[in-house]
Protein backbone atom coordinates (compact mmCIF):
# COMPACT_ATOMS: atom_id res chain seq x y z
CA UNK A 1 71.99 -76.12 34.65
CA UNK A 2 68.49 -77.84 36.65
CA UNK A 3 69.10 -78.28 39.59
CA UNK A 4 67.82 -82.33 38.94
CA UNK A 5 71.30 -82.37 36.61
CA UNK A 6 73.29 -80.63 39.32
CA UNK A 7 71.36 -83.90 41.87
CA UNK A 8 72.55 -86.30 39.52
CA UNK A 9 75.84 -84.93 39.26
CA UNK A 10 76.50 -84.49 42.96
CA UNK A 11 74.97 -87.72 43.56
CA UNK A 12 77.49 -89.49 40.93
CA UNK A 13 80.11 -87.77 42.67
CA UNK A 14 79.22 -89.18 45.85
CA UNK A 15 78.83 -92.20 44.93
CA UNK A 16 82.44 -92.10 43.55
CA UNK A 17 83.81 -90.60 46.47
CA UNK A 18 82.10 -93.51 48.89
CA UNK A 19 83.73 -96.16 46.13
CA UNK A 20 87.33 -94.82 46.66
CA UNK A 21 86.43 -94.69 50.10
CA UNK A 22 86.14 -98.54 50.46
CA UNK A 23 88.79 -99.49 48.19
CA UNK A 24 91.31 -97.67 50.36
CA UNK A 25 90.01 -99.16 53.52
CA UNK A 26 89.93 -102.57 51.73
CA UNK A 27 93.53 -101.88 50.64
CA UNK A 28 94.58 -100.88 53.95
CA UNK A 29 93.16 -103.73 56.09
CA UNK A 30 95.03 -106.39 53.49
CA UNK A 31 97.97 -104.91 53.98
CA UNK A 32 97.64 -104.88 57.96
CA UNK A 33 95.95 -108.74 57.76
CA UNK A 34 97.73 -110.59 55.20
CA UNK A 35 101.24 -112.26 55.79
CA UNK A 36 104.54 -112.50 53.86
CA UNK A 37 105.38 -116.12 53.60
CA UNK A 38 108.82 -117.16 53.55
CA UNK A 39 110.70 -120.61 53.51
CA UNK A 40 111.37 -121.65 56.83
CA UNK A 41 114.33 -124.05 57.89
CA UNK A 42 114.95 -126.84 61.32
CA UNK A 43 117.29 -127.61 62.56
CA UNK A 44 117.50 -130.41 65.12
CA UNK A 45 120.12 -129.80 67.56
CA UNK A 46 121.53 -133.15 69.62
CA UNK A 47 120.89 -132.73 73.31
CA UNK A 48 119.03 -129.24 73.24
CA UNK A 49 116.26 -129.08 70.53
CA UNK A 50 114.87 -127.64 67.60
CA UNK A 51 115.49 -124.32 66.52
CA UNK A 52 113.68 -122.70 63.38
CA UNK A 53 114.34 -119.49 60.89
CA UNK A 54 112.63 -117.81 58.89
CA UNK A 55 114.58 -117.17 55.04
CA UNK A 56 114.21 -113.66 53.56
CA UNK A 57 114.73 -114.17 49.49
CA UNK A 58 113.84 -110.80 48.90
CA UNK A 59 116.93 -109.26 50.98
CA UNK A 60 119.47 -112.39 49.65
CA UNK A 61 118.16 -114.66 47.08
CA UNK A 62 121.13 -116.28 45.72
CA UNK A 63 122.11 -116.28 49.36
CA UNK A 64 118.69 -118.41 50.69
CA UNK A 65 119.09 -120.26 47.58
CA UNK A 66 122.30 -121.44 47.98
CA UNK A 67 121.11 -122.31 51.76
CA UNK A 68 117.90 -124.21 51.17
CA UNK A 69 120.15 -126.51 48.30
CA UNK A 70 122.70 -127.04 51.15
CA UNK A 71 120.11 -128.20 53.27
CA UNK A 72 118.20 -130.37 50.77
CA UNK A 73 121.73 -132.06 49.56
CA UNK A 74 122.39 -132.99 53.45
CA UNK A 75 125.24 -130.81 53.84
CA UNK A 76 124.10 -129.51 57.35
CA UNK A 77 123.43 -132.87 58.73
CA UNK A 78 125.98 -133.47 61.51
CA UNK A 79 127.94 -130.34 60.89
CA UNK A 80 128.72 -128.11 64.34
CA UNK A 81 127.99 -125.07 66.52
CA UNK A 82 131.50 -124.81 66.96
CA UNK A 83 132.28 -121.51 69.19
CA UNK A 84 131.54 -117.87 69.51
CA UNK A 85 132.49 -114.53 70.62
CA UNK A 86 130.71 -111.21 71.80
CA UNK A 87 128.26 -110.81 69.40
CA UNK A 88 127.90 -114.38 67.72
CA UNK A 89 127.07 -117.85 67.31
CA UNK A 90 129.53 -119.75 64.80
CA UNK A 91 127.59 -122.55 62.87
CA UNK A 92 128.30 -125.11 60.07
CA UNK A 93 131.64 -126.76 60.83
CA UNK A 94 132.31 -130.35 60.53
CA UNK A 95 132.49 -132.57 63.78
CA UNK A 96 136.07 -132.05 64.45
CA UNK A 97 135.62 -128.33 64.30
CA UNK A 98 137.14 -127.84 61.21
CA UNK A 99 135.97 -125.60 58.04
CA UNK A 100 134.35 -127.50 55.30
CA UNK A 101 133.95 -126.07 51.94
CA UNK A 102 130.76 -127.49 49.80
CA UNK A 103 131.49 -128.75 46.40
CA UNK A 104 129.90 -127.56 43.17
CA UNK A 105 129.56 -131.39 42.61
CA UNK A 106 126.80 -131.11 45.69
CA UNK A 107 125.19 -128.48 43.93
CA UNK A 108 125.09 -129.89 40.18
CA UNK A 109 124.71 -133.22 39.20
CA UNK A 110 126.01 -133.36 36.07
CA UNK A 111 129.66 -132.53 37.77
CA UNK A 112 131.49 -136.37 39.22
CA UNK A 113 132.23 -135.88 42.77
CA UNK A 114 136.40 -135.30 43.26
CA UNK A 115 136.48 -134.84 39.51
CA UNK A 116 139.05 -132.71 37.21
CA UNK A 117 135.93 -130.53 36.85
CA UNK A 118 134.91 -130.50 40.70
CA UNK A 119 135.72 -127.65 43.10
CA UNK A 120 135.08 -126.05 46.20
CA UNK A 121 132.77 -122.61 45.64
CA UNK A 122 131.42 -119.58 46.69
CA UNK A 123 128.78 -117.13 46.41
CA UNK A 124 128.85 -113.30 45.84
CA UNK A 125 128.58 -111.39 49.07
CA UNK A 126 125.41 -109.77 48.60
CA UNK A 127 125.25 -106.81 51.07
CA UNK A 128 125.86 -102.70 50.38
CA UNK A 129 129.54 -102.29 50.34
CA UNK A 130 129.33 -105.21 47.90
CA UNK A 131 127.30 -103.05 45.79
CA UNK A 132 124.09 -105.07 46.07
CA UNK A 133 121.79 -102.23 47.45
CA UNK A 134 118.38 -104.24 48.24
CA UNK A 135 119.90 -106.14 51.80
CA UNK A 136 118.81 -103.75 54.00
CA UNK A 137 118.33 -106.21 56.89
CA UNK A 138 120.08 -105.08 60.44
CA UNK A 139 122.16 -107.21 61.87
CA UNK A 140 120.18 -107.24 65.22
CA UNK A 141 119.87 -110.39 67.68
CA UNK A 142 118.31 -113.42 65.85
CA UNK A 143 119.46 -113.03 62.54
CA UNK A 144 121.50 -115.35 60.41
CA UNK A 145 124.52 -113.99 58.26
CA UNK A 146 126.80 -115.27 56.32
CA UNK A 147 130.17 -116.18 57.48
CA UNK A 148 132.98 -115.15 55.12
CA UNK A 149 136.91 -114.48 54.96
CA UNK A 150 138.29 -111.15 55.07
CA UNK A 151 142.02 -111.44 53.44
CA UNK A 152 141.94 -107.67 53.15
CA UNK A 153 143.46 -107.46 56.57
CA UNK A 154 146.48 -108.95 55.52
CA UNK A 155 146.77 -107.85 51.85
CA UNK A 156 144.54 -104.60 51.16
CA UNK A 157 143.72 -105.84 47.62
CA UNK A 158 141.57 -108.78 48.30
CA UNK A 159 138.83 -106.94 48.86
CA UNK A 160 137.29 -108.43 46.30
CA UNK A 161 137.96 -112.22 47.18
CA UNK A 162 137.16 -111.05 50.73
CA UNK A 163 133.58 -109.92 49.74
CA UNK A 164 132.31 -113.04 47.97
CA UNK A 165 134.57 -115.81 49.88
CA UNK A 166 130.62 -116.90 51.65
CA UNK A 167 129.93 -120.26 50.88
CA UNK A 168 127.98 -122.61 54.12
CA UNK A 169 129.16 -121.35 57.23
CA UNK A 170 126.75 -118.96 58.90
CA UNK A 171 126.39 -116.63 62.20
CA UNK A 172 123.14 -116.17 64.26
CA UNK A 173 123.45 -112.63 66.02
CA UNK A 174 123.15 -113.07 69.76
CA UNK A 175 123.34 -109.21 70.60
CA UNK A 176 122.16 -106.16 68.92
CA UNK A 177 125.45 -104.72 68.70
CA UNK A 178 126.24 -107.14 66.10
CA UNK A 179 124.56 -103.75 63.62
CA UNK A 180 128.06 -103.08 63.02
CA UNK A 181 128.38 -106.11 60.71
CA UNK A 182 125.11 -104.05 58.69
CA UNK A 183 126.25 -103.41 55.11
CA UNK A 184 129.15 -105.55 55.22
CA UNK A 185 127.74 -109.38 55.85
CA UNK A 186 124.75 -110.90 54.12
CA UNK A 187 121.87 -111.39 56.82
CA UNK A 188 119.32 -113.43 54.70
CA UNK A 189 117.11 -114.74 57.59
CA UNK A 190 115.72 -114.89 61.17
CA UNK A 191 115.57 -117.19 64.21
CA UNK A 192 111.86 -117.70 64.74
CA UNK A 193 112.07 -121.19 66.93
CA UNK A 194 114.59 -121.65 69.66
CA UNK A 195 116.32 -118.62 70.25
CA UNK A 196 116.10 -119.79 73.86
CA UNK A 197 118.32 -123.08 73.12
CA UNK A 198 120.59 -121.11 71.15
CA UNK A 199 120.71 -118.45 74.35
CA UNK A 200 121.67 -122.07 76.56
CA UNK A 201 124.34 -122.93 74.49
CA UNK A 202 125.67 -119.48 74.13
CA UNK A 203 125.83 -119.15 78.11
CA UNK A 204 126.24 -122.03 79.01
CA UNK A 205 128.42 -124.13 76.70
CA UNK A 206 131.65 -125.10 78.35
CA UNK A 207 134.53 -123.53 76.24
CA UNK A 208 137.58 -125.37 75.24
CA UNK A 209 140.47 -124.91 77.20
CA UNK A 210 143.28 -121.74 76.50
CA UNK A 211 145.58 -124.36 75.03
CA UNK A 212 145.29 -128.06 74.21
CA UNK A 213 148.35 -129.87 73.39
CA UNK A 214 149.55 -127.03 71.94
CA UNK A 215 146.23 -126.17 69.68
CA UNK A 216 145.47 -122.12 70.51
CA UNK A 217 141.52 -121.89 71.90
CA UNK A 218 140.91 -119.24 69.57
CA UNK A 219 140.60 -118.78 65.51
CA UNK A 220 139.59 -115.66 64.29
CA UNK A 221 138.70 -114.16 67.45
CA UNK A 222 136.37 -116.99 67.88
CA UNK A 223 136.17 -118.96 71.01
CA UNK A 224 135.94 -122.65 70.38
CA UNK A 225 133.49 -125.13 72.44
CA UNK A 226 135.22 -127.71 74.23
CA UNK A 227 132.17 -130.18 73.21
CA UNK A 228 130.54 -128.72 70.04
CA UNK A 229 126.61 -129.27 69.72
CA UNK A 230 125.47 -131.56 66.37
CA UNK A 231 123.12 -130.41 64.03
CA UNK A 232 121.40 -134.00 64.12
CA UNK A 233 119.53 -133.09 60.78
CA UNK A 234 118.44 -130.04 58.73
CA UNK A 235 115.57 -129.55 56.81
CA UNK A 236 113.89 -126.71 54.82
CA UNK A 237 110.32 -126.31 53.70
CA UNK A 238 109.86 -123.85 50.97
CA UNK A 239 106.49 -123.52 50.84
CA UNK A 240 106.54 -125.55 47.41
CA UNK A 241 108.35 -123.08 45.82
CA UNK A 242 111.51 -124.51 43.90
CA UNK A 243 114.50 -122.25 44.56
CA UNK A 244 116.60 -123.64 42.09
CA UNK A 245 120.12 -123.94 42.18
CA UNK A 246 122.38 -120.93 43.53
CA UNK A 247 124.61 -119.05 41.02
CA UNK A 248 128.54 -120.03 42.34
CA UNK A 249 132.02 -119.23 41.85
CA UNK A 250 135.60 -121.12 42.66
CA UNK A 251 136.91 -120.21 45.78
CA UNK A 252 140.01 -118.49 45.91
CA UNK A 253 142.69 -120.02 47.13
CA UNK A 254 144.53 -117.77 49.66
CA UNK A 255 146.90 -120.41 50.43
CA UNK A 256 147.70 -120.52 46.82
CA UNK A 257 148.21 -117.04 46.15
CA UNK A 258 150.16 -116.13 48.81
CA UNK A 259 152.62 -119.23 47.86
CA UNK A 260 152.68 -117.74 44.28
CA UNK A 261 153.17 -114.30 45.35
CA UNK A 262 156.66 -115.73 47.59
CA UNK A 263 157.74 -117.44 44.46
CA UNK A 264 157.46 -114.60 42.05
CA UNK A 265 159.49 -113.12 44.73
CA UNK A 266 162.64 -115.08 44.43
């Protein structure tokens, strides 16, 4: 081989070798520059502020999709920040203090309000131990989970109903300790806005009383507020993405099947 082919060849070579070069530099400062966006939602809290997170579809879509159409169908407005306890924030009560569950007729509008064919729903838990692998999001301070039953401490084979009983209640970690919930509860999102306000309320809130006319202070473990602060409004931009509507489920009806369970009894 001449040494001018054995030039050209080296020189091709090179000239590769400098191309792959900058492509993997190019690659690499992308990655390092450009951002993930995600939908982001407000809400306006009476007497404190606004507080903002940040909605990860890629951990829990069904989960941000069911909370960006609660959001755009009003359900938020005027619900509650209605207690806590070591680890947690409790949102998404109505003003009285009282659990509210949404309505598929808020979610489709081809279903009547109160109709035959109306009912209160749920979502599937989607976490680990509820076999949905890709939520790999730690339950560390500032992130928003979703609230849901657990029956399976009272009957062992609810499990199931336990895991997707979710619906429009959430929790915003206030302590990195709350990693325990990891696997278990659906975080789908971040406080980004705020966490200060929420840090206020959470210290400072005064708590209701041990026992008022004979109403217990706690549920659940959960301390209740003795003045609850109001979600004045709630809003959601997504970026002009739509989200669609969430995939849902009828809620079970614990009340229902334990009743059932008695009567089969007798």
């Amino acid at each position: 081989m001449s040494k001018k082919i054995q030039f050209v060849l080296w020189l091709i070579i090179m000239i590769a070798v400098i191309i792959l070069i900058g492509v993997l530099l190019q690659n690499n400062i992308v990655a390092k520059t450009s951002t993930v966006t995600h939908p982001v939602a407000t809400f306006e809290i009476q007497n404190y502020g606004t507080v903002k997170m940040e909605l990860y579809p890629e951990y829990a879509p069904n989960t941000v999709t069911n909370f960006i159409k609660l959001i755009e169908k009003g359900y938020y407005n005027n619900k509650v920040i209605y207690g806590k306890d070591d680890i947690c924030l409790y949102v998404g009560r109505n003003a009285s203090g009282e659990a509210e569950n949404p309505k598929a007729s808020l979610i489709f509008d081809n279903i009547e309000a109160d109709s035959d064919q109306d009912y209160d729903y749920t979502i599937k838990g989607e976490f680990i131990a509820n076999g949905f692998e890709q939520n790999t999001l730690s339950h560390e301070k500032g992130v928003i989970s979703l609230i849901r039953n657990d029956y399976s401490q009272y009957l062992t084979n609810l499990q199931e109903e336990s895991y997707n009983s979710g619906n429009a209640q959430i929790g915003i970690m206030m302590s990195d300790d709350s990693r325990a919930l990891n696997g278990a509860y659906t975080g789908f999102g971040r406080i980004t806005e705020g966490m200060d306000i929420l840090e206020k309320i959470y210290q400072e809130a005064e708590m209701k009383p041990a026992d008022t006319e004979g109403q217990e202070q706690a549920t659940d473990d959960i301390s209740q507020f003795a003045t609850y602060p109001v979600i004045t409004s709630a809003t959601v931009d997504t970026l002009g993405e739509d989200y669609g509507n969430p995939e849902i489920q009828e809620a079970f009806d614990y009340n229902s099947y334990i009743y059932n369970m008695m009567s089969s009894s007798y």
